[in-house]
N, C-alpha and C. Protein backbone atom coordinates (compact mmCIF):
# COMPACT_ATOMS: atom_id res chain seq x y z
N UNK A 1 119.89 64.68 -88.68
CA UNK A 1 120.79 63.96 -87.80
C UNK A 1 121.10 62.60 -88.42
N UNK A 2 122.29 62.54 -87.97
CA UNK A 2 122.50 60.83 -88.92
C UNK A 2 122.32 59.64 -88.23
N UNK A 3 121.70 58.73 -88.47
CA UNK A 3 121.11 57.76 -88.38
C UNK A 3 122.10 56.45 -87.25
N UNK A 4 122.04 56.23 -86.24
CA UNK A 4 122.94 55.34 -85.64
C UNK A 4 122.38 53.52 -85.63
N UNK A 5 122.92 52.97 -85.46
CA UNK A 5 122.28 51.58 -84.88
C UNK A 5 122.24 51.47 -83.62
N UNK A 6 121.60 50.50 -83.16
CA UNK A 6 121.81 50.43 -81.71
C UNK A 6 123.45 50.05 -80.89
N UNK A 7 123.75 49.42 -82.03
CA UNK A 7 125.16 49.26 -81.06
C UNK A 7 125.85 50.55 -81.21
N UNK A 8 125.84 51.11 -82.10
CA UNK A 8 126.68 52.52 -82.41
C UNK A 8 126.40 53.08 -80.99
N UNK A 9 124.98 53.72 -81.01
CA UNK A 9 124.31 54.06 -80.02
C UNK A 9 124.96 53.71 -78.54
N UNK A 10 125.19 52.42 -78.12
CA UNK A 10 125.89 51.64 -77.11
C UNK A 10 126.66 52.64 -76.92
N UNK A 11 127.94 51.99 -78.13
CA UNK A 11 129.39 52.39 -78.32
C UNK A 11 129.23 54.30 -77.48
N UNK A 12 128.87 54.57 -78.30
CA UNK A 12 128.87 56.18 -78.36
C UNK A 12 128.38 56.61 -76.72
N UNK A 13 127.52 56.00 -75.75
CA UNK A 13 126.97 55.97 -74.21
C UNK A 13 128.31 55.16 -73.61
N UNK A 14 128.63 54.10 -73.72
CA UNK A 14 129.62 54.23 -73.32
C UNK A 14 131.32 55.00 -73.39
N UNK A 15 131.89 55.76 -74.40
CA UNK A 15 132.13 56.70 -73.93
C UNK A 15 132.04 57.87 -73.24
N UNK A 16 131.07 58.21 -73.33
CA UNK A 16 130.27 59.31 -72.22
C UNK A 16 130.24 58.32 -70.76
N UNK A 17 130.02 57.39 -70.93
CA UNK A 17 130.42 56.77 -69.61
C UNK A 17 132.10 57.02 -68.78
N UNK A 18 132.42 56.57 -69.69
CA UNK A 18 134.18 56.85 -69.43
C UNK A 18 134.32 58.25 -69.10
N UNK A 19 134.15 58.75 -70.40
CA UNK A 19 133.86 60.65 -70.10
C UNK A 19 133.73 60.70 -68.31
N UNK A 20 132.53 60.09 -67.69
CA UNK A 20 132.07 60.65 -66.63
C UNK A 20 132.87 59.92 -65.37
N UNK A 21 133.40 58.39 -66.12
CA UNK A 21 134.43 57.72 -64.72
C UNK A 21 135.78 59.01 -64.59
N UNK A 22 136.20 59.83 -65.70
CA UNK A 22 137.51 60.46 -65.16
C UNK A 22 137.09 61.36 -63.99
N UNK A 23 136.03 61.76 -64.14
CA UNK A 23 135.89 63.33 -63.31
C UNK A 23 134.93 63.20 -62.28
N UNK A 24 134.03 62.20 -62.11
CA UNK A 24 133.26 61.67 -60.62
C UNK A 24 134.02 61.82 -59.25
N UNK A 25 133.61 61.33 -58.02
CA UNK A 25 134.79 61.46 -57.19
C UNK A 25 134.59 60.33 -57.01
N UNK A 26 133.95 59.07 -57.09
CA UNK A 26 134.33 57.88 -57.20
C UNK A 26 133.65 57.06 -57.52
N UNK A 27 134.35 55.88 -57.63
CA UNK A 27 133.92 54.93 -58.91
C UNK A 27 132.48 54.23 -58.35
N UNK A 28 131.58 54.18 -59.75
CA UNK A 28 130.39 53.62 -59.39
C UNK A 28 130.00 52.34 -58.80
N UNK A 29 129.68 51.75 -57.99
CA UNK A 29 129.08 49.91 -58.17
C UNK A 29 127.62 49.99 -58.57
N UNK A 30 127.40 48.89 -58.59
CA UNK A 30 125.92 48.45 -58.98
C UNK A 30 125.09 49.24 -58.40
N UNK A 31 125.02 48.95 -57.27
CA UNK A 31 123.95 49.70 -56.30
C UNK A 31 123.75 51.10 -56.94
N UNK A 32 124.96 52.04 -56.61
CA UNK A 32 124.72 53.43 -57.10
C UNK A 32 124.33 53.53 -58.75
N UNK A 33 124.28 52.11 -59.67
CA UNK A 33 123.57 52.57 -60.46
C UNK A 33 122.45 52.78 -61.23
N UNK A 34 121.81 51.64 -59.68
CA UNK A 34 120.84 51.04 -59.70
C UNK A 34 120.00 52.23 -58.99
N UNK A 35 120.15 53.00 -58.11
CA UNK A 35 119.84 54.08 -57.07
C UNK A 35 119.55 54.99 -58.41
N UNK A 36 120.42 55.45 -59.54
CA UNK A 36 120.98 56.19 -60.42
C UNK A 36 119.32 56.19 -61.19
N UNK A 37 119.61 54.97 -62.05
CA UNK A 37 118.52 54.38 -62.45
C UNK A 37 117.40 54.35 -61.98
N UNK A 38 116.95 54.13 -60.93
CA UNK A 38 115.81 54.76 -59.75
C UNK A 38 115.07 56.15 -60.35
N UNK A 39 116.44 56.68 -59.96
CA UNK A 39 116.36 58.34 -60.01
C UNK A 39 115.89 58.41 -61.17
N UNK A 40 116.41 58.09 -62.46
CA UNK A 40 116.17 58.49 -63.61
C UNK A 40 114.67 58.52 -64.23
N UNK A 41 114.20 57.22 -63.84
CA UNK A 41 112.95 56.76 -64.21
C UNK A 41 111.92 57.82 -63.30
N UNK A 42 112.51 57.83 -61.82
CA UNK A 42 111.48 59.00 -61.54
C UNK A 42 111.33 60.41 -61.94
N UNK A 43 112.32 60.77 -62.65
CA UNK A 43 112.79 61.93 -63.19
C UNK A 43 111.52 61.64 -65.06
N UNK A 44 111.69 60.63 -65.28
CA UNK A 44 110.75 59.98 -66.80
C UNK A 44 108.84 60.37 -66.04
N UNK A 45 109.28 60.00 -65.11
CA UNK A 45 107.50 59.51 -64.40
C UNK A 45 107.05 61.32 -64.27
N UNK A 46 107.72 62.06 -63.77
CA UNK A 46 107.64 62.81 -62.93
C UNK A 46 107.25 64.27 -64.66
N UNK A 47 108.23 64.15 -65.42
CA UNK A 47 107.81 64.81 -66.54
C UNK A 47 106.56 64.00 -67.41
N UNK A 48 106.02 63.17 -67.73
CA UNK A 48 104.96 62.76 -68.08
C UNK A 48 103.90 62.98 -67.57
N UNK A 49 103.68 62.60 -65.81
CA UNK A 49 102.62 63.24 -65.35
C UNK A 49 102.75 64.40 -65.21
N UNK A 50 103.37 65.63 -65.50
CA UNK A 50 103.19 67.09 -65.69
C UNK A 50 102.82 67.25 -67.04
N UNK A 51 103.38 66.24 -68.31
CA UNK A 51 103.34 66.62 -69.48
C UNK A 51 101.20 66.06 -70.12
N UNK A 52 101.07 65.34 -69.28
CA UNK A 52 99.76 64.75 -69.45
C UNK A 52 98.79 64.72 -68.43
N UNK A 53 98.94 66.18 -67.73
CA UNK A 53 98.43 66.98 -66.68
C UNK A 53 97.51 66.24 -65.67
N UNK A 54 98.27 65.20 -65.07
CA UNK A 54 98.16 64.66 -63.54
C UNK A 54 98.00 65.35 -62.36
N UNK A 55 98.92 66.14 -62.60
CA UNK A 55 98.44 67.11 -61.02
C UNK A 55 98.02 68.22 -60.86
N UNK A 56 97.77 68.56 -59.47
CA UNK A 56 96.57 69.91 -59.52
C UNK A 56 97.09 71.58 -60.73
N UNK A 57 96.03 71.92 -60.69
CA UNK A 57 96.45 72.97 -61.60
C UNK A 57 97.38 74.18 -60.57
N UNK A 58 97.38 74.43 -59.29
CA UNK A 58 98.42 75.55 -59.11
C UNK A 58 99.68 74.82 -59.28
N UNK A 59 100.08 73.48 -58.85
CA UNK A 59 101.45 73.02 -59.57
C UNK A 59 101.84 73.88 -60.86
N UNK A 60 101.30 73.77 -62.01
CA UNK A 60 101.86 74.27 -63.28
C UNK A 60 102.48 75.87 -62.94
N UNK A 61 102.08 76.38 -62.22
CA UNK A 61 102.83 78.10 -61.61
C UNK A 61 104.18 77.75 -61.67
N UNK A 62 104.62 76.85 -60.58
CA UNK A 62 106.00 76.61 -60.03
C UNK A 62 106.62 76.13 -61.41
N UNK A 63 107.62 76.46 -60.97
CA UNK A 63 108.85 76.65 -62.12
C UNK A 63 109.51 74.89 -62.54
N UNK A 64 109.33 74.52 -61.27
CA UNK A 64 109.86 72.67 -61.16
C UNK A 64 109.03 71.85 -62.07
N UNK A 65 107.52 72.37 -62.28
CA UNK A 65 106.38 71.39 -62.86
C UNK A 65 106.58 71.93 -64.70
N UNK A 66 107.37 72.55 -64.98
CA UNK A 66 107.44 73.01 -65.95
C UNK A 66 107.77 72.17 -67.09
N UNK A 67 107.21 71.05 -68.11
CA UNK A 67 108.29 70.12 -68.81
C UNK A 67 107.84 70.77 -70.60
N UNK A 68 108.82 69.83 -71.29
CA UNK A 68 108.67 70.15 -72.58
C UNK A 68 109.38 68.62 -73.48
N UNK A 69 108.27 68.38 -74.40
CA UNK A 69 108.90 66.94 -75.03
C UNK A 69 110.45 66.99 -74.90
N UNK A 70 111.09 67.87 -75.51
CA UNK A 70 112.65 67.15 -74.59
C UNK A 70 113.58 67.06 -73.92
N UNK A 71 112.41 67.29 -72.39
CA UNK A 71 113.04 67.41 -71.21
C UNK A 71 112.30 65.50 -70.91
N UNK A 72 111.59 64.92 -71.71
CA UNK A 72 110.81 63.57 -71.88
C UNK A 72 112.11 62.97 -72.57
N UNK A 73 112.75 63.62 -73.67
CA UNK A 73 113.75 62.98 -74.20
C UNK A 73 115.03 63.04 -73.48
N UNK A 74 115.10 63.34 -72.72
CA UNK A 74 116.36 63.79 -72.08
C UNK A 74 116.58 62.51 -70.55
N UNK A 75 115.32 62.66 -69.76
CA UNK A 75 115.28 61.56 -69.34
C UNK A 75 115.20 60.31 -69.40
N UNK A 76 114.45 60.11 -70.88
CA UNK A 76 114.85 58.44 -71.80
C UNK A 76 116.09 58.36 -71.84
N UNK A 77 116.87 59.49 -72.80
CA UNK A 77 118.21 59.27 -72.70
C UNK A 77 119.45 59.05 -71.85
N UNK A 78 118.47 59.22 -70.25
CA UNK A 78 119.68 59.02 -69.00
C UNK A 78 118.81 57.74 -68.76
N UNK A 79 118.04 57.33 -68.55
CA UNK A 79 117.39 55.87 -68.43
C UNK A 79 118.15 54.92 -69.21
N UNK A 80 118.55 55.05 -70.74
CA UNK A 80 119.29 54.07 -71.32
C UNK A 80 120.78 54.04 -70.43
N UNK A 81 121.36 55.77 -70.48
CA UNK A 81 122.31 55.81 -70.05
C UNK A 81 122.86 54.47 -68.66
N UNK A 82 121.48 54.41 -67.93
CA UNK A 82 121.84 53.83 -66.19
C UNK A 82 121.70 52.40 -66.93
N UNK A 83 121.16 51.80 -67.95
CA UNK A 83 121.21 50.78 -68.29
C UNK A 83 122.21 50.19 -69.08
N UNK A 84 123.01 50.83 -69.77
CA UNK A 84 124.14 50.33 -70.63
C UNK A 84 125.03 50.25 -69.37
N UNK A 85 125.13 50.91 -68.09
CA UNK A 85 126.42 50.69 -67.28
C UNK A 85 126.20 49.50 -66.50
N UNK A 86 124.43 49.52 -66.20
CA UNK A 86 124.40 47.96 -65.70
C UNK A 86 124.73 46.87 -66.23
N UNK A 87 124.16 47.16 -67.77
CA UNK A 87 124.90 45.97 -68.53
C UNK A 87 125.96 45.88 -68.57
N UNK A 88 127.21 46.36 -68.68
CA UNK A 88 128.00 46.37 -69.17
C UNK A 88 128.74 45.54 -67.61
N UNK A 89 128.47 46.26 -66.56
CA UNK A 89 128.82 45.70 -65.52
C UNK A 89 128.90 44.38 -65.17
N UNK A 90 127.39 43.80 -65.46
CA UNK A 90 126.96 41.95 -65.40
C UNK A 90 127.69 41.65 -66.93
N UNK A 91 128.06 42.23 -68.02
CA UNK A 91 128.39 41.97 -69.28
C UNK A 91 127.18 41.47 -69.83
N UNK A 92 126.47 41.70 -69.93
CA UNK A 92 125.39 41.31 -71.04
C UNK A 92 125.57 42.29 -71.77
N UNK A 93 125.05 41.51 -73.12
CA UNK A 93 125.15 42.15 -74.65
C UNK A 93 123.76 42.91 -74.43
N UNK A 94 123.15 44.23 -74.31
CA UNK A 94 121.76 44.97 -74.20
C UNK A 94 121.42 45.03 -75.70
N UNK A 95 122.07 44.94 -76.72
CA UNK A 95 121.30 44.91 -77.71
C UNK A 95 121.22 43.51 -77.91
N UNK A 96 121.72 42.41 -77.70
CA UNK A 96 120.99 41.05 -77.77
C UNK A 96 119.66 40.44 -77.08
N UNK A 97 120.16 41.23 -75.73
CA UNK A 97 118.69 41.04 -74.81
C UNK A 97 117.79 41.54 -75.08
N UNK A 98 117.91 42.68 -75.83
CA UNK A 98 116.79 43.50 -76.09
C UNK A 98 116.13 42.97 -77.66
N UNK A 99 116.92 42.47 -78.90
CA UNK A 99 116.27 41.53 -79.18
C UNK A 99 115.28 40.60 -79.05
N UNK A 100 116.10 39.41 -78.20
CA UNK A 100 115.63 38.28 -77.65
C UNK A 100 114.70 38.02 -77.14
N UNK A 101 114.34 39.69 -75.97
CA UNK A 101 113.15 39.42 -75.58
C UNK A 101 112.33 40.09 -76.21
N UNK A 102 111.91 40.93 -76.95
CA UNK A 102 111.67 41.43 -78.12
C UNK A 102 110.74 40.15 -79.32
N UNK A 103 111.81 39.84 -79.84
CA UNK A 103 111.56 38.27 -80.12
C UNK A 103 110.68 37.45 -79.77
N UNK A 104 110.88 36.93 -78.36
CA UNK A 104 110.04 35.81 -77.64
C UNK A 104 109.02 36.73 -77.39
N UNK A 105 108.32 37.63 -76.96
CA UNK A 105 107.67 38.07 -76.81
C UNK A 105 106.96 38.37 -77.78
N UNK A 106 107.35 39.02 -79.18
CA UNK A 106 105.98 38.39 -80.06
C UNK A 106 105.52 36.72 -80.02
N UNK A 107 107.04 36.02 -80.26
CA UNK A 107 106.54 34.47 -80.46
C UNK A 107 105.27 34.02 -79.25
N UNK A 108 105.46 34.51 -78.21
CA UNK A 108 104.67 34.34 -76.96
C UNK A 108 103.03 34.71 -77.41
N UNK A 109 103.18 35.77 -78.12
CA UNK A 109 101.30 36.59 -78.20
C UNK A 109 101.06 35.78 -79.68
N UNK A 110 102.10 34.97 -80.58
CA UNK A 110 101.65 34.41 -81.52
C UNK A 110 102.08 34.96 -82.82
N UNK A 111 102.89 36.55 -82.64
CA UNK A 111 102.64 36.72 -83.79
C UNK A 111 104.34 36.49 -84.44
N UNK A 112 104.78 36.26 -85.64
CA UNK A 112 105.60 36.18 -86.33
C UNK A 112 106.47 37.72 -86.56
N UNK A 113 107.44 38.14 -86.39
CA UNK A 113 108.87 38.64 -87.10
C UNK A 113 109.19 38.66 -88.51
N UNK A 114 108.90 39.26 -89.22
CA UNK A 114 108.69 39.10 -90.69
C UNK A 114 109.97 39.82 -90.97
């Protein structure tokens, strides 16, 4: 697979964004993507503790408890998804912030960015 940057990455989620404003039945606000985003992360939580066997063992029968690393990747990838529309919404740059704090946060524990 070929190699993207993060802004590529952006670029490329937000068309799939657009993709999804033509054919929705209506247009998102914050809230719903914040609700969205909600969802997503519990959808992240919910395959990890099946994938690193949290719950009782007749769960694993049912067909719902069923995960596989990338059904793990699949929900990262709608987690960024709910986050590039928030950003984009407030306009923050997400690959600057994600830097920045990135950044300060080693400077914070001490250690240097080489």
């Amino acid at each position: 697979m070929k190699k993207y940057s993060l802004q590529e990455v952006i670029n490329i989620t937000r068309k799939e964004i657009m993709a999804f404003e033509k054919v929705e039945q209506r247009k998102w606000g914050i809230e719903a993507n914040v609700v969205e985003l909600a969802k997503q992360v519990g959808g992240l939580a919910k395959h990890i503790m099946v994938q690193e066997k949290y719950y009782l063992k007749e769960r694993y029968k049912k067909p719902e408890y069923k995960t596989a690393k990338k059904d793990i990747e699949d929900e990262l990838a709608d987690v960024f998804f709910c986050l590039v529309r928030i950003a984009d919404y407030y306009k923050i740059s997400l690959e600057k912030a994600l830097i920045e704090a990135r950044i300060k946060g080693l400077r914070d524990r001490g250690t240097q960015l080489k």
